[in-house]
C-alpha atoms as a PDB file:
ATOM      1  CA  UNK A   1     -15.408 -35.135  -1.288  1.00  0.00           C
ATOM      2  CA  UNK A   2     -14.841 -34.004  -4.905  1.00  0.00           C
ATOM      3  CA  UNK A   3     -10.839 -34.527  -4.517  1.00  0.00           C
ATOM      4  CA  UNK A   4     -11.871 -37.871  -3.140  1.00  0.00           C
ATOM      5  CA  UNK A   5     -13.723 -38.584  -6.289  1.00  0.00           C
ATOM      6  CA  UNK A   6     -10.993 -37.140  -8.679  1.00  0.00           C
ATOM      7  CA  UNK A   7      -8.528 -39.824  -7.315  1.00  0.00           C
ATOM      8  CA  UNK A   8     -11.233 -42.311  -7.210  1.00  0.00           C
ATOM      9  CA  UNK A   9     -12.089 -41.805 -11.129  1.00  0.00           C
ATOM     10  CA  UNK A  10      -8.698 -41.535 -11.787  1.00  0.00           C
ATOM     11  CA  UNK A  11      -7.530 -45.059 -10.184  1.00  0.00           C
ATOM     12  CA  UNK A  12     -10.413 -45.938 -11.977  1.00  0.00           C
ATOM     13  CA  UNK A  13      -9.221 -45.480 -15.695  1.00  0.00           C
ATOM     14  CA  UNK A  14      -5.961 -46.297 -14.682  1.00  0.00           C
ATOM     15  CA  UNK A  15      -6.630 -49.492 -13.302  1.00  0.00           C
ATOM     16  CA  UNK A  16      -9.232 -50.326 -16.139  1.00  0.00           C
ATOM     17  CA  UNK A  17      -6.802 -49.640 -18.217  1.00  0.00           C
ATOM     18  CA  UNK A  18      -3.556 -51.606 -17.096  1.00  0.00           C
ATOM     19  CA  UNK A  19      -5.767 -54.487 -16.742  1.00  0.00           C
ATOM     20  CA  UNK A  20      -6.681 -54.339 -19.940  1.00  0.00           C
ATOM     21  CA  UNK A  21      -3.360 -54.290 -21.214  1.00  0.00           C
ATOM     22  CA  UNK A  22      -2.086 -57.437 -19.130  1.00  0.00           C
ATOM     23  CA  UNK A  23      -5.129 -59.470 -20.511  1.00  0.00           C
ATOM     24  CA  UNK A  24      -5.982 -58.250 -23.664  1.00  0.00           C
ATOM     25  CA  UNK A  25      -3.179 -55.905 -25.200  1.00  0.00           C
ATOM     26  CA  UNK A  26       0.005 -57.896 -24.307  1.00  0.00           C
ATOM     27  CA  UNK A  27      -1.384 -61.492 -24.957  1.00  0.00           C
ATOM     28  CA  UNK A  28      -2.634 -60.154 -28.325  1.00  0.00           C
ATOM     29  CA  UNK A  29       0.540 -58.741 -29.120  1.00  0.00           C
ATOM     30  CA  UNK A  30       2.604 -62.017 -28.505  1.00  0.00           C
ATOM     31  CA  UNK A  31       0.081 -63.657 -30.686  1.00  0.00           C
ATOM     32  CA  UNK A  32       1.408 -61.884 -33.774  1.00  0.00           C
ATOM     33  CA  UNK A  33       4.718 -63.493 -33.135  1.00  0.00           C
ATOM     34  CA  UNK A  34       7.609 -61.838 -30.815  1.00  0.00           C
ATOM     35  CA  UNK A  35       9.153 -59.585 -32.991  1.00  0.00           C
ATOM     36  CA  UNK A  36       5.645 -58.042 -34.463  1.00  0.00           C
ATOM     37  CA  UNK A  37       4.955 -58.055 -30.333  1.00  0.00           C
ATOM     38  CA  UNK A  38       8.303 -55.766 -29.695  1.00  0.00           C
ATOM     39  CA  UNK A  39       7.671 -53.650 -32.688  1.00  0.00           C
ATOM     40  CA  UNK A  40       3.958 -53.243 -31.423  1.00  0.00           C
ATOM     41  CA  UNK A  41       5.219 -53.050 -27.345  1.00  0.00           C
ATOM     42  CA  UNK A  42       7.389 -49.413 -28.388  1.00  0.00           C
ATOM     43  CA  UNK A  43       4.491 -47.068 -29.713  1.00  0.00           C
ATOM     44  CA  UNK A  44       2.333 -48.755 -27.649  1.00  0.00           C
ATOM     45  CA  UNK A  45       4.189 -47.910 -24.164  1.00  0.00           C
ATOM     46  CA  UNK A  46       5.374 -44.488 -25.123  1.00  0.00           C
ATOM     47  CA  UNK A  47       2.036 -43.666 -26.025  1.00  0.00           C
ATOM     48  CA  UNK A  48       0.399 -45.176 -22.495  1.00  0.00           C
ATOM     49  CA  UNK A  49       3.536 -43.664 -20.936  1.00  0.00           C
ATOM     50  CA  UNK A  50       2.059 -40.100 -20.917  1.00  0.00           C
ATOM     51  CA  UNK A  51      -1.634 -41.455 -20.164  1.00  0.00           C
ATOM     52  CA  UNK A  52      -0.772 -43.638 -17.171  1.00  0.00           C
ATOM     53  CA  UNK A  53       1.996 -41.554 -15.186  1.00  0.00           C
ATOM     54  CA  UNK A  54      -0.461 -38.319 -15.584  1.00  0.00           C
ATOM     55  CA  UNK A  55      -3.692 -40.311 -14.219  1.00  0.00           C
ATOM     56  CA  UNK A  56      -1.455 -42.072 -11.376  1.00  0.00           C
ATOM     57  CA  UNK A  57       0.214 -38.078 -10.447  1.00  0.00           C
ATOM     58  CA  UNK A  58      -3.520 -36.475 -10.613  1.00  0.00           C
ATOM     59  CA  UNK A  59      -4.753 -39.549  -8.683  1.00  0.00           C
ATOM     60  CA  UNK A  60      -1.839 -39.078  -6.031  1.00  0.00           C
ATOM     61  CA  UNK A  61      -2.728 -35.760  -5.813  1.00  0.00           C
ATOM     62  CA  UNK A  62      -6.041 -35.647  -5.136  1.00  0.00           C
ATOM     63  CA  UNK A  63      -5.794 -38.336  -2.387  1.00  0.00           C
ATOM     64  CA  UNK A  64      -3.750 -36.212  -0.301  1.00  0.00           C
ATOM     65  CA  UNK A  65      -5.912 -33.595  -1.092  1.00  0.00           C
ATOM     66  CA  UNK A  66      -8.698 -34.995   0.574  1.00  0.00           C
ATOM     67  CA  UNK A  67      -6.931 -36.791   2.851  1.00  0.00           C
ATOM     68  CA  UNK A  68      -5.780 -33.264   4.127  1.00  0.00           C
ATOM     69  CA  UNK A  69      -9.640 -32.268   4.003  1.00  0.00           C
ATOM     70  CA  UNK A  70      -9.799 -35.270   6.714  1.00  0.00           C
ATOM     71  CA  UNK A  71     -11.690 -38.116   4.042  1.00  0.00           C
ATOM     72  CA  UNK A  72      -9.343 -40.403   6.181  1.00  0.00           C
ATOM     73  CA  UNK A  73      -6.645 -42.856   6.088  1.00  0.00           C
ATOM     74  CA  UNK A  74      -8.055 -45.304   3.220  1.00  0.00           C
ATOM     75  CA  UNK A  75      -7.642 -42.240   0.729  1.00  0.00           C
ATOM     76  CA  UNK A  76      -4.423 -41.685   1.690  1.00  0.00           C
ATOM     77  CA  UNK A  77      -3.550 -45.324   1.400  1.00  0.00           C
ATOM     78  CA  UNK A  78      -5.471 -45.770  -2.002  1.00  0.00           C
ATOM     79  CA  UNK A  79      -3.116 -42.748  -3.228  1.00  0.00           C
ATOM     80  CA  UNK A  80       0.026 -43.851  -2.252  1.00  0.00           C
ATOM     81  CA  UNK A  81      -0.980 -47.106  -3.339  1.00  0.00           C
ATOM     82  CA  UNK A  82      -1.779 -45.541  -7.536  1.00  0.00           C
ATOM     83  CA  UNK A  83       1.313 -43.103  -6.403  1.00  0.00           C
ATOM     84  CA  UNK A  84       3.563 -46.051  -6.073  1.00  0.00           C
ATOM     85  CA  UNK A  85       3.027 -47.263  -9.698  1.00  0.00           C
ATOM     86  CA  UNK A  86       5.280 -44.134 -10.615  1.00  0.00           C
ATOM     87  CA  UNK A  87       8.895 -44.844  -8.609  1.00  0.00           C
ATOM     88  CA  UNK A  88       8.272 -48.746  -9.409  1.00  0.00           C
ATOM     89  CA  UNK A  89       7.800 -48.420 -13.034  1.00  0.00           C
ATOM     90  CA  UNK A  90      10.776 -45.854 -12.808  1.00  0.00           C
ATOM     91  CA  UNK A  91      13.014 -48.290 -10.489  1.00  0.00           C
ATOM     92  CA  UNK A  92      11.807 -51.917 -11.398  1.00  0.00           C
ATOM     93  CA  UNK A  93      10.303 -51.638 -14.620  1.00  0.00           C
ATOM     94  CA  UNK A  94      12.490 -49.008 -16.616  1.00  0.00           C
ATOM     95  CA  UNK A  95      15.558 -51.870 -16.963  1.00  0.00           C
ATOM     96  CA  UNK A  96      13.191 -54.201 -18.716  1.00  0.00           C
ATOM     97  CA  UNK A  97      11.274 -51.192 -21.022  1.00  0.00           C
ATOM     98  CA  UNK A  98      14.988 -49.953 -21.599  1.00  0.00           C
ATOM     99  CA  UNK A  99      15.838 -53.139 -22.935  1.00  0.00           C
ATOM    100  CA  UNK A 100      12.514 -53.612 -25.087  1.00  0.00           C
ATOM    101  CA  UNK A 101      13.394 -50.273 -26.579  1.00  0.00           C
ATOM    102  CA  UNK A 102      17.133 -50.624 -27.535  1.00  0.00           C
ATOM    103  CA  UNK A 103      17.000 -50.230 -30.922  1.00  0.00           C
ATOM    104  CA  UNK A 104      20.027 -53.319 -31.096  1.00  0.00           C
ATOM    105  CA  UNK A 105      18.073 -56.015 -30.056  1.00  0.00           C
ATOM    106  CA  UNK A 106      17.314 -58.936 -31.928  1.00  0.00           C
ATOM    107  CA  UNK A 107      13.173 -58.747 -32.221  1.00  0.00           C
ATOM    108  CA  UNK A 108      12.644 -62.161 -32.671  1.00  0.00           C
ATOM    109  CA  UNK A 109      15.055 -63.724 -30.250  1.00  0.00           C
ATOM    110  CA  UNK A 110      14.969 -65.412 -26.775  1.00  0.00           C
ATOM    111  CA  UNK A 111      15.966 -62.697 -25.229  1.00  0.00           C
ATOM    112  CA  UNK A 112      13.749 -60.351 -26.844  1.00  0.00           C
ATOM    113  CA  UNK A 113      10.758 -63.355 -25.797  1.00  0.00           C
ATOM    114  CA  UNK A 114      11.748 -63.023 -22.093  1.00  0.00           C
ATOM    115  CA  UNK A 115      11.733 -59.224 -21.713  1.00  0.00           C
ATOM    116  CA  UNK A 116       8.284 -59.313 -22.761  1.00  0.00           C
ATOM    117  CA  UNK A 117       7.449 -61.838 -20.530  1.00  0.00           C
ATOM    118  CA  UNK A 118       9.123 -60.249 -18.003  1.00  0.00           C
ATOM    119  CA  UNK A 119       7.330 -56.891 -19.006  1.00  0.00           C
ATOM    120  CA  UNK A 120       4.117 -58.368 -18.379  1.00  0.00           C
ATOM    121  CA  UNK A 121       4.773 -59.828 -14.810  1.00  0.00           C
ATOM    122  CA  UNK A 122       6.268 -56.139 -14.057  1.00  0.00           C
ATOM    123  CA  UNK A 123       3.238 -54.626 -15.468  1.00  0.00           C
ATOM    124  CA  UNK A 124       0.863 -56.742 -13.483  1.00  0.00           C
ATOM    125  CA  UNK A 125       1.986 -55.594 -10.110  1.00  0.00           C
ATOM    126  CA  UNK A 126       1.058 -52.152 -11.483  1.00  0.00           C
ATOM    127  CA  UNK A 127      -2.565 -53.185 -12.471  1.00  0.00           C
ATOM    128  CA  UNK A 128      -2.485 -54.916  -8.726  1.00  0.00           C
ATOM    129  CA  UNK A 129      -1.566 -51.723  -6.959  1.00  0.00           C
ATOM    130  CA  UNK A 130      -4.138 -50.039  -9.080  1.00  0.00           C
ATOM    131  CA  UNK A 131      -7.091 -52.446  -8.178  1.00  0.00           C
ATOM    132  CA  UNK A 132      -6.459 -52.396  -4.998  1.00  0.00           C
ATOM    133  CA  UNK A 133      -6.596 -48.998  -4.238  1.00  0.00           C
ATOM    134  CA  UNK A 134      -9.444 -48.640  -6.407  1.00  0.00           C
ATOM    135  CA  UNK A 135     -11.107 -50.896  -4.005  1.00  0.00           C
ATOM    136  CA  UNK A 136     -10.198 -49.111  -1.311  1.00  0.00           C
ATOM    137  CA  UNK A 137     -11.660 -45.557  -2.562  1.00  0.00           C
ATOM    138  CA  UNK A 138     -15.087 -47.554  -3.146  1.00  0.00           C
ATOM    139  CA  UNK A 139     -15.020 -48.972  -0.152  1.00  0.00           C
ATOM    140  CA  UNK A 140     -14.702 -45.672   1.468  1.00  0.00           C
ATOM    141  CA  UNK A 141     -17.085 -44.117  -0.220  1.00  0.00           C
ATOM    142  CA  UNK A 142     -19.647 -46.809   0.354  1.00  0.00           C
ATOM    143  CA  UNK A 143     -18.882 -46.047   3.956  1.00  0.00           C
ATOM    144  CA  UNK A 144     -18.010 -49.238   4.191  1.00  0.00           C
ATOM    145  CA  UNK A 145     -14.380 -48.409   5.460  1.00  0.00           C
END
């Protein structure tokens, strides 16, 4: 059960936390203007970067780990389920945080407006994911799944 509980406090801060960042962060960010919100985005994802990918691994990790110890199929679904968050934000996302962090684009242009936009919509599916397999660790260990 303690694996179980690693992955479930894991999904837990990571989910918390990409939520917070597609409804507070990111809207606070554009409100400074777009190119403040680009200069703001870099340090901002580099530094989540290494906090996010580290709780989603450990989470992953753990899941299996006590899905091995038999804690059942919803652990091993709420794992994959923070696991994914790593191959999409490597496959889907990394085009859009590549182009947020070329140093030659304009800050305070269009395009600059709808790769942050885009960003955030990206983002959100990650904060999805997250919920929902934080909902299913609870609901498994409320014995309710």
């Amino acid at each position: 059960m303690l694996l179980e509980l690693i992955a479930t406090l894991c999904t837990s801060l990571f989910a918390g936390a990409a939520i917070y960042v597609n409804l507070v962060e990111h809207p606070a960010r554009l409100e400074t203007g777009i190119s403040a919100a680009v200069k703001q985005w870099r340090p901002s994802y580099r530094r989540a970067t290494v906090m996010q990918a580290s709780l989603a691994i450990v989470g992953l990790l753990a899941a299996l780990g006590a899905w091995a110890q038999g804690r059942g199929t919803p652990v091993l679904v709420g794992g994959l389920l923070l696991g994914s968050v790593v191959p999409f934000t490597l496959i889907v996302i990394s085009p859009t945080n590549r182009g947020l962090s070329d140093p030659n684009l304009d800050e305070g242009s269009s395009t600059a407006a709808a790769l942050l936009a885009k960003w955030n919509r990206l983002h959100a599916a990650r904060s999805g994911a997250a919920l929902l397999a934080l909902l299913l660790f609870l609901l498994h260990l409320g014995g309710i799944l």
